[in-house]
N, C-alpha and C. Protein backbone atom coordinates (compact mmCIF):
# COMPACT_ATOMS: atom_id res chain seq x y z
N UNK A 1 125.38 104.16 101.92
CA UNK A 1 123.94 104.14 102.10
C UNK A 1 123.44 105.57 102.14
N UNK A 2 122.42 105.86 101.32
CA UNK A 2 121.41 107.00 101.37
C UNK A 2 120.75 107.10 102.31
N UNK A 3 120.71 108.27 103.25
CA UNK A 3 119.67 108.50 104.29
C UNK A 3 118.50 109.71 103.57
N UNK A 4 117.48 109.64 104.15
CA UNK A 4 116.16 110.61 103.28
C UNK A 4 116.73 111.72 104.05
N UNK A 5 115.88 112.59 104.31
CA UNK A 5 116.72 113.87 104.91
C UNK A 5 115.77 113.95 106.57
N UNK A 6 114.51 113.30 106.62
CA UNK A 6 114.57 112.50 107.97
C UNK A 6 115.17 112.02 108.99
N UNK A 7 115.77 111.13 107.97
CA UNK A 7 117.11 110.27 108.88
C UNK A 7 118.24 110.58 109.09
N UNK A 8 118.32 111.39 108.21
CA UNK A 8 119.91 112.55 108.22
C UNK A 8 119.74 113.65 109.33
N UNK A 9 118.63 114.05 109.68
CA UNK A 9 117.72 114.73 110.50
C UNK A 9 118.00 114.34 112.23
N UNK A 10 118.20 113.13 112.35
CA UNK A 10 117.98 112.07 113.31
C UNK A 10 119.41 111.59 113.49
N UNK A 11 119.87 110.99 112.48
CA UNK A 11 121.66 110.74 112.59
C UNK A 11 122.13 112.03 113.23
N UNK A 12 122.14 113.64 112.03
CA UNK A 12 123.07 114.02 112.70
C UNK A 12 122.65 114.67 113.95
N UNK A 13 121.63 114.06 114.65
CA UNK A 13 121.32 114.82 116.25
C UNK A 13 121.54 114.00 117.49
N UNK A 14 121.91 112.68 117.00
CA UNK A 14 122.11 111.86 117.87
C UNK A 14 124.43 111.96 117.71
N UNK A 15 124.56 112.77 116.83
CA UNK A 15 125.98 112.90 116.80
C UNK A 15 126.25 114.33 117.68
N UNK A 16 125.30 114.67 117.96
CA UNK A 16 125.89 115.77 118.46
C UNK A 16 125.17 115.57 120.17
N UNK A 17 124.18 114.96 120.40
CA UNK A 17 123.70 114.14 121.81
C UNK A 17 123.82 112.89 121.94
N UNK A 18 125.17 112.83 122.90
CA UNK A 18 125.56 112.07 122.95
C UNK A 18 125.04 110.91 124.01
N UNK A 19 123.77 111.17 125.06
CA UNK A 19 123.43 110.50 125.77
C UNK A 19 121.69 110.24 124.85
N UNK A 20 121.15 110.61 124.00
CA UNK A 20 120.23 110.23 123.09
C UNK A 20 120.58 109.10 122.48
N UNK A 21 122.32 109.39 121.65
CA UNK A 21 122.78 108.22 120.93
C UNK A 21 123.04 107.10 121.91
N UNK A 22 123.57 107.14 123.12
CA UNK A 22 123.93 106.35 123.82
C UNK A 22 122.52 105.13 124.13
N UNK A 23 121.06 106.09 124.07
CA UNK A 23 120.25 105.48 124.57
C UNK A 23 119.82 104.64 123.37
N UNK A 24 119.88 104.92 122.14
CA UNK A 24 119.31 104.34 121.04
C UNK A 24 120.66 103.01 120.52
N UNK A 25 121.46 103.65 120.56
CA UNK A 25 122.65 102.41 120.32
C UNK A 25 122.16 101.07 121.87
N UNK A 26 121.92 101.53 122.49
CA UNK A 26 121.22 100.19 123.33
C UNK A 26 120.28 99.87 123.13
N UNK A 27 119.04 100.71 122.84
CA UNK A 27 117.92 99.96 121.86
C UNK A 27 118.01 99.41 120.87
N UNK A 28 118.73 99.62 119.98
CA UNK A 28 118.92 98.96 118.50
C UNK A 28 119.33 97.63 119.11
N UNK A 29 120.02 97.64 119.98
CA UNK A 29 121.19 96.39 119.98
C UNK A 29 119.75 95.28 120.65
N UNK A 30 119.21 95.71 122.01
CA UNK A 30 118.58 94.46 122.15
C UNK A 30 117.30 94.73 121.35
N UNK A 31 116.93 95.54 120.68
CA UNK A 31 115.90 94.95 119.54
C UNK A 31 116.42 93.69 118.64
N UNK A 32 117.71 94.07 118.41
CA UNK A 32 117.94 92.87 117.12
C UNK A 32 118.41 91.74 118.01
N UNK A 33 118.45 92.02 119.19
CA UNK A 33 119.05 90.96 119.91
C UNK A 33 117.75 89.75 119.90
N UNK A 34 116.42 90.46 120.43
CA UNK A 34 115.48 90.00 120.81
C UNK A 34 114.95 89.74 119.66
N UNK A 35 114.85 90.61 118.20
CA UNK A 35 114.48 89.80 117.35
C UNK A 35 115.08 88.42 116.29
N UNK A 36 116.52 88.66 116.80
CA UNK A 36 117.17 87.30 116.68
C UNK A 36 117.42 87.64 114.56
N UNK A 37 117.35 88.49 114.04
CA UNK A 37 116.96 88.76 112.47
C UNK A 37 116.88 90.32 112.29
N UNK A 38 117.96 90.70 111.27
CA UNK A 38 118.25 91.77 111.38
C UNK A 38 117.01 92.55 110.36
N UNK A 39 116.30 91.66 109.42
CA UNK A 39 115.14 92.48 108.64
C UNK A 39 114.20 92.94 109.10
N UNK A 40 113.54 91.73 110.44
CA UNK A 40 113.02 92.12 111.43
C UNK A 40 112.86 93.06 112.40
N UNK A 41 114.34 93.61 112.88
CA UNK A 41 114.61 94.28 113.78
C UNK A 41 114.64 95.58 112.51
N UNK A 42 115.01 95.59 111.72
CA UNK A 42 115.05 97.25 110.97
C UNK A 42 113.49 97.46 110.48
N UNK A 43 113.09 96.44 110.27
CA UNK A 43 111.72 96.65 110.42
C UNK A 43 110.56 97.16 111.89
N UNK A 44 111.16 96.67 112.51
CA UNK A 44 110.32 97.13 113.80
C UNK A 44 111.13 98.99 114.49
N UNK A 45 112.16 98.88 114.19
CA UNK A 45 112.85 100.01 114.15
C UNK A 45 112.95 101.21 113.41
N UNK A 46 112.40 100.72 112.06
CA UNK A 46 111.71 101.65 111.54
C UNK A 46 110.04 102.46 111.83
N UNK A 47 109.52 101.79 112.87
CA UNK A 47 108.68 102.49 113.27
C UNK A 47 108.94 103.15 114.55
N UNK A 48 109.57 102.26 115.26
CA UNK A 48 109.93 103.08 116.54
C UNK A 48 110.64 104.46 116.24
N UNK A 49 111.33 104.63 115.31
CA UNK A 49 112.72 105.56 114.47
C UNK A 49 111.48 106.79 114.33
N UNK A 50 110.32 106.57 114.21
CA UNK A 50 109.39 107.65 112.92
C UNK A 50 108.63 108.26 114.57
N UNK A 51 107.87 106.80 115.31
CA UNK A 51 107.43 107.82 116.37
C UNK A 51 108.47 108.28 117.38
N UNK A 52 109.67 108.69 117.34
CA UNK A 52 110.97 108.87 118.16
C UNK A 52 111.05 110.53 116.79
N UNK A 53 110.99 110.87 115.65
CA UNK A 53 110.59 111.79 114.65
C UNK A 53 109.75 112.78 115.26
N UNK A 54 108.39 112.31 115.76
CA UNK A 54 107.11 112.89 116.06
C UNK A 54 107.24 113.89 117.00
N UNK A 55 107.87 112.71 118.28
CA UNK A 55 108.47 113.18 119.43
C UNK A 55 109.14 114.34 119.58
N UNK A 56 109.97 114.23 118.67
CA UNK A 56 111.25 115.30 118.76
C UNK A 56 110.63 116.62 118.12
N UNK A 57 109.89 116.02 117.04
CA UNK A 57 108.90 117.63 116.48
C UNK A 57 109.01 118.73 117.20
N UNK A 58 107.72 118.06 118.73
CA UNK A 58 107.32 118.90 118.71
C UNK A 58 108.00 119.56 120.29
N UNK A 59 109.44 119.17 120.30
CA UNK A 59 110.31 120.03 121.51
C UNK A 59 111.71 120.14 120.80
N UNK A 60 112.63 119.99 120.14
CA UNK A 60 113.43 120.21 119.79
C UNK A 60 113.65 121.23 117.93
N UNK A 61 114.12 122.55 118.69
CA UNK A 61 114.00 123.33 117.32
C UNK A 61 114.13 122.74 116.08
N UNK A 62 115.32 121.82 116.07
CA UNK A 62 115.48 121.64 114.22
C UNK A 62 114.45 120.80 113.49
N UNK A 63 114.24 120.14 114.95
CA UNK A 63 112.84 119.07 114.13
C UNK A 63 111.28 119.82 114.23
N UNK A 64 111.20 121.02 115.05
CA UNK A 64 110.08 121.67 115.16
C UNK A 64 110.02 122.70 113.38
N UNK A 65 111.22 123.20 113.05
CA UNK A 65 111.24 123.96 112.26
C UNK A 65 111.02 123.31 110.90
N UNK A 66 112.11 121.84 110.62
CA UNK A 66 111.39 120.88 109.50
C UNK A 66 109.82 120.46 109.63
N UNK A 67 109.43 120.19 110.58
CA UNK A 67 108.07 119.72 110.56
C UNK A 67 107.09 120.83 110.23
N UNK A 68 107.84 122.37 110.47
CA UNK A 68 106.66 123.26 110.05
C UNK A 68 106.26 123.79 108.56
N UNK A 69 108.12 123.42 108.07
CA UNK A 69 108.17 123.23 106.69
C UNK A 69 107.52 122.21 105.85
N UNK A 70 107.70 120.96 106.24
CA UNK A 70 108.17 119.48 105.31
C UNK A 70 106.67 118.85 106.26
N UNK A 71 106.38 119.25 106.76
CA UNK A 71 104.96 118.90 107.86
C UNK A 71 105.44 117.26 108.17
N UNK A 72 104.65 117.02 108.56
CA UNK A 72 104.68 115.14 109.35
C UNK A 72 104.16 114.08 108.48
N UNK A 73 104.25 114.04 107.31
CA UNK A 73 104.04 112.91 106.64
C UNK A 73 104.60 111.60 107.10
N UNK A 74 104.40 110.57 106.87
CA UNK A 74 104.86 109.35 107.41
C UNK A 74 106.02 109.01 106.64
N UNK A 75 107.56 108.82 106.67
CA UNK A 75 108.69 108.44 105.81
C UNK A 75 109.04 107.72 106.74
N UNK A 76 109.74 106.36 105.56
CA UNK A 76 110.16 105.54 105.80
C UNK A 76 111.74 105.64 106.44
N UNK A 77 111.88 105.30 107.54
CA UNK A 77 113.16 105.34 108.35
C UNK A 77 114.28 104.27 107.99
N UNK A 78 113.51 103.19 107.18
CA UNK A 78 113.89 101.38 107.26
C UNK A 78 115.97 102.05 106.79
N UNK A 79 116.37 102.83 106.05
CA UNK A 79 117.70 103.00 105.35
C UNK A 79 118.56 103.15 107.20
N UNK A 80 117.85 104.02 107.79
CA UNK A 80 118.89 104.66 109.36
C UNK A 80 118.60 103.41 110.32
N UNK A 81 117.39 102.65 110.07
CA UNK A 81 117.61 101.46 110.84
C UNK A 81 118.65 100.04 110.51
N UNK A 82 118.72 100.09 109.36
CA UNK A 82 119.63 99.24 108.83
C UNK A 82 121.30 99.81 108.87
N UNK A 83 121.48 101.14 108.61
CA UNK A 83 122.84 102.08 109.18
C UNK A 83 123.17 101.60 110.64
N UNK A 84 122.20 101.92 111.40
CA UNK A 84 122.72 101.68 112.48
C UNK A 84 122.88 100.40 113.06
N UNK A 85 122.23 99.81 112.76
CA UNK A 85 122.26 98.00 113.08
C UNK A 85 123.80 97.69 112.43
N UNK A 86 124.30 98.31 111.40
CA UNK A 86 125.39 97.73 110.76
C UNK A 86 126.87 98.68 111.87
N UNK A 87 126.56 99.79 112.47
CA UNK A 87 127.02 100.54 112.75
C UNK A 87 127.65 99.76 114.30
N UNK A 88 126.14 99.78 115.17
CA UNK A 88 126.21 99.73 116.40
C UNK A 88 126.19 97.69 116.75
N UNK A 89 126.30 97.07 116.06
CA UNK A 89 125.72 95.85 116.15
C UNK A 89 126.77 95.16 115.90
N UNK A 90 127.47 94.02 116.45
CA UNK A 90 128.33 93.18 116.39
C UNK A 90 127.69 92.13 115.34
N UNK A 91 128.88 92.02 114.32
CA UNK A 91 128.09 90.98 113.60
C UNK A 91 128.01 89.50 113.89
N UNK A 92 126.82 88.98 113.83
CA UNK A 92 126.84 87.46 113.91
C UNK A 92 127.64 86.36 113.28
N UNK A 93 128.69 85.62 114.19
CA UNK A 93 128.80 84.76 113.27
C UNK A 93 128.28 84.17 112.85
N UNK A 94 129.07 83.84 111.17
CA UNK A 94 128.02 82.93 110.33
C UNK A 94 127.75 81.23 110.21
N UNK A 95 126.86 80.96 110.08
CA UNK A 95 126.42 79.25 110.30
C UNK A 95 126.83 78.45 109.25
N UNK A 96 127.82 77.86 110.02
CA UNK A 96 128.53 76.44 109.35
C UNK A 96 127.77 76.09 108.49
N UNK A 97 127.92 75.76 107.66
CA UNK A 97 127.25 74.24 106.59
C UNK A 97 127.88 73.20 107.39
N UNK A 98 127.17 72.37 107.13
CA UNK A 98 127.60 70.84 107.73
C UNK A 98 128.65 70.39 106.75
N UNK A 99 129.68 69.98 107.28
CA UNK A 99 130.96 69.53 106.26
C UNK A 99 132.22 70.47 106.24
N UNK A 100 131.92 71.83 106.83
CA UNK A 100 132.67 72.99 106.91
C UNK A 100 133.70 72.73 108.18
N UNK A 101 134.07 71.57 108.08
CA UNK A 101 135.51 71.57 109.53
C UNK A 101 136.02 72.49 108.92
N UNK A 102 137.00 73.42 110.20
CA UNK A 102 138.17 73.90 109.89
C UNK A 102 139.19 73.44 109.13
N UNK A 103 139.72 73.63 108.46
CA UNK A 103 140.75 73.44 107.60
C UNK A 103 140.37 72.49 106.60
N UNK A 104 139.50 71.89 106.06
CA UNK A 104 138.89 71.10 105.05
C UNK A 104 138.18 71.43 104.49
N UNK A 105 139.20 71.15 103.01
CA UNK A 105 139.02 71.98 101.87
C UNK A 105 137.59 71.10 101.19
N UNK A 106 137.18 71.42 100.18
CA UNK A 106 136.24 70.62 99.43
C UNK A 106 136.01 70.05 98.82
N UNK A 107 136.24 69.10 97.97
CA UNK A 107 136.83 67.86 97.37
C UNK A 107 137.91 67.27 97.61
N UNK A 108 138.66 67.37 98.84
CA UNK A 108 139.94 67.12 99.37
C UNK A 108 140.13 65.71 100.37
């Protein structure tokens, strides 16, 4: 997966703060928890992701120095919300079809 250079921006600062990442790997999780749908949740996470961007602007050097360059346009986060949901997120098991016993095959 491609990150914009935003989100690459954001990934690699939460790799190097490790109690930032800690806090967002628990947000991600009960966002998608609570939204029950992972398009949903990278969707709503993609905005939280952009004003969590804003934030950081305007106190942390690397994002103060891109923003004075690359200024604050609005970019889409939706690629680092879907990274991390796949990253930090246990996957769901998947839903039976009706007929799917264990060990029964399909025309059998």
């Amino acid at each position: 997966m491609s990150l914009n250079r935003f989100e690459q921006r954001i990934f690699d600062y939460w790799q190097g703060h490790r109690d930032e990442r800690q806090f967002w790997q628990e947000k991600v999780r009960g966002i998608v928890k609570a939204e029950n749908d992972d398009h949903a949740a990278a969707a709503r996470l993609d905005g939280e992701f952009w004003r969590y961007y804003v934030e950081r602007s305007g106190v942390v050097p690397v994002f103060k120095e891109a923003a004075r360059h690359e200024g604050m346009r609005r970019t889409s986060m939706k690629n680092l919300a879907e990274l991390v949901i796949r990253l930090w997120v246990e996957p769901r098991p998947k839903k039976k079809k009706p007929g799917d016993a264990a060990g029964m095959l399909p025309g059998f």
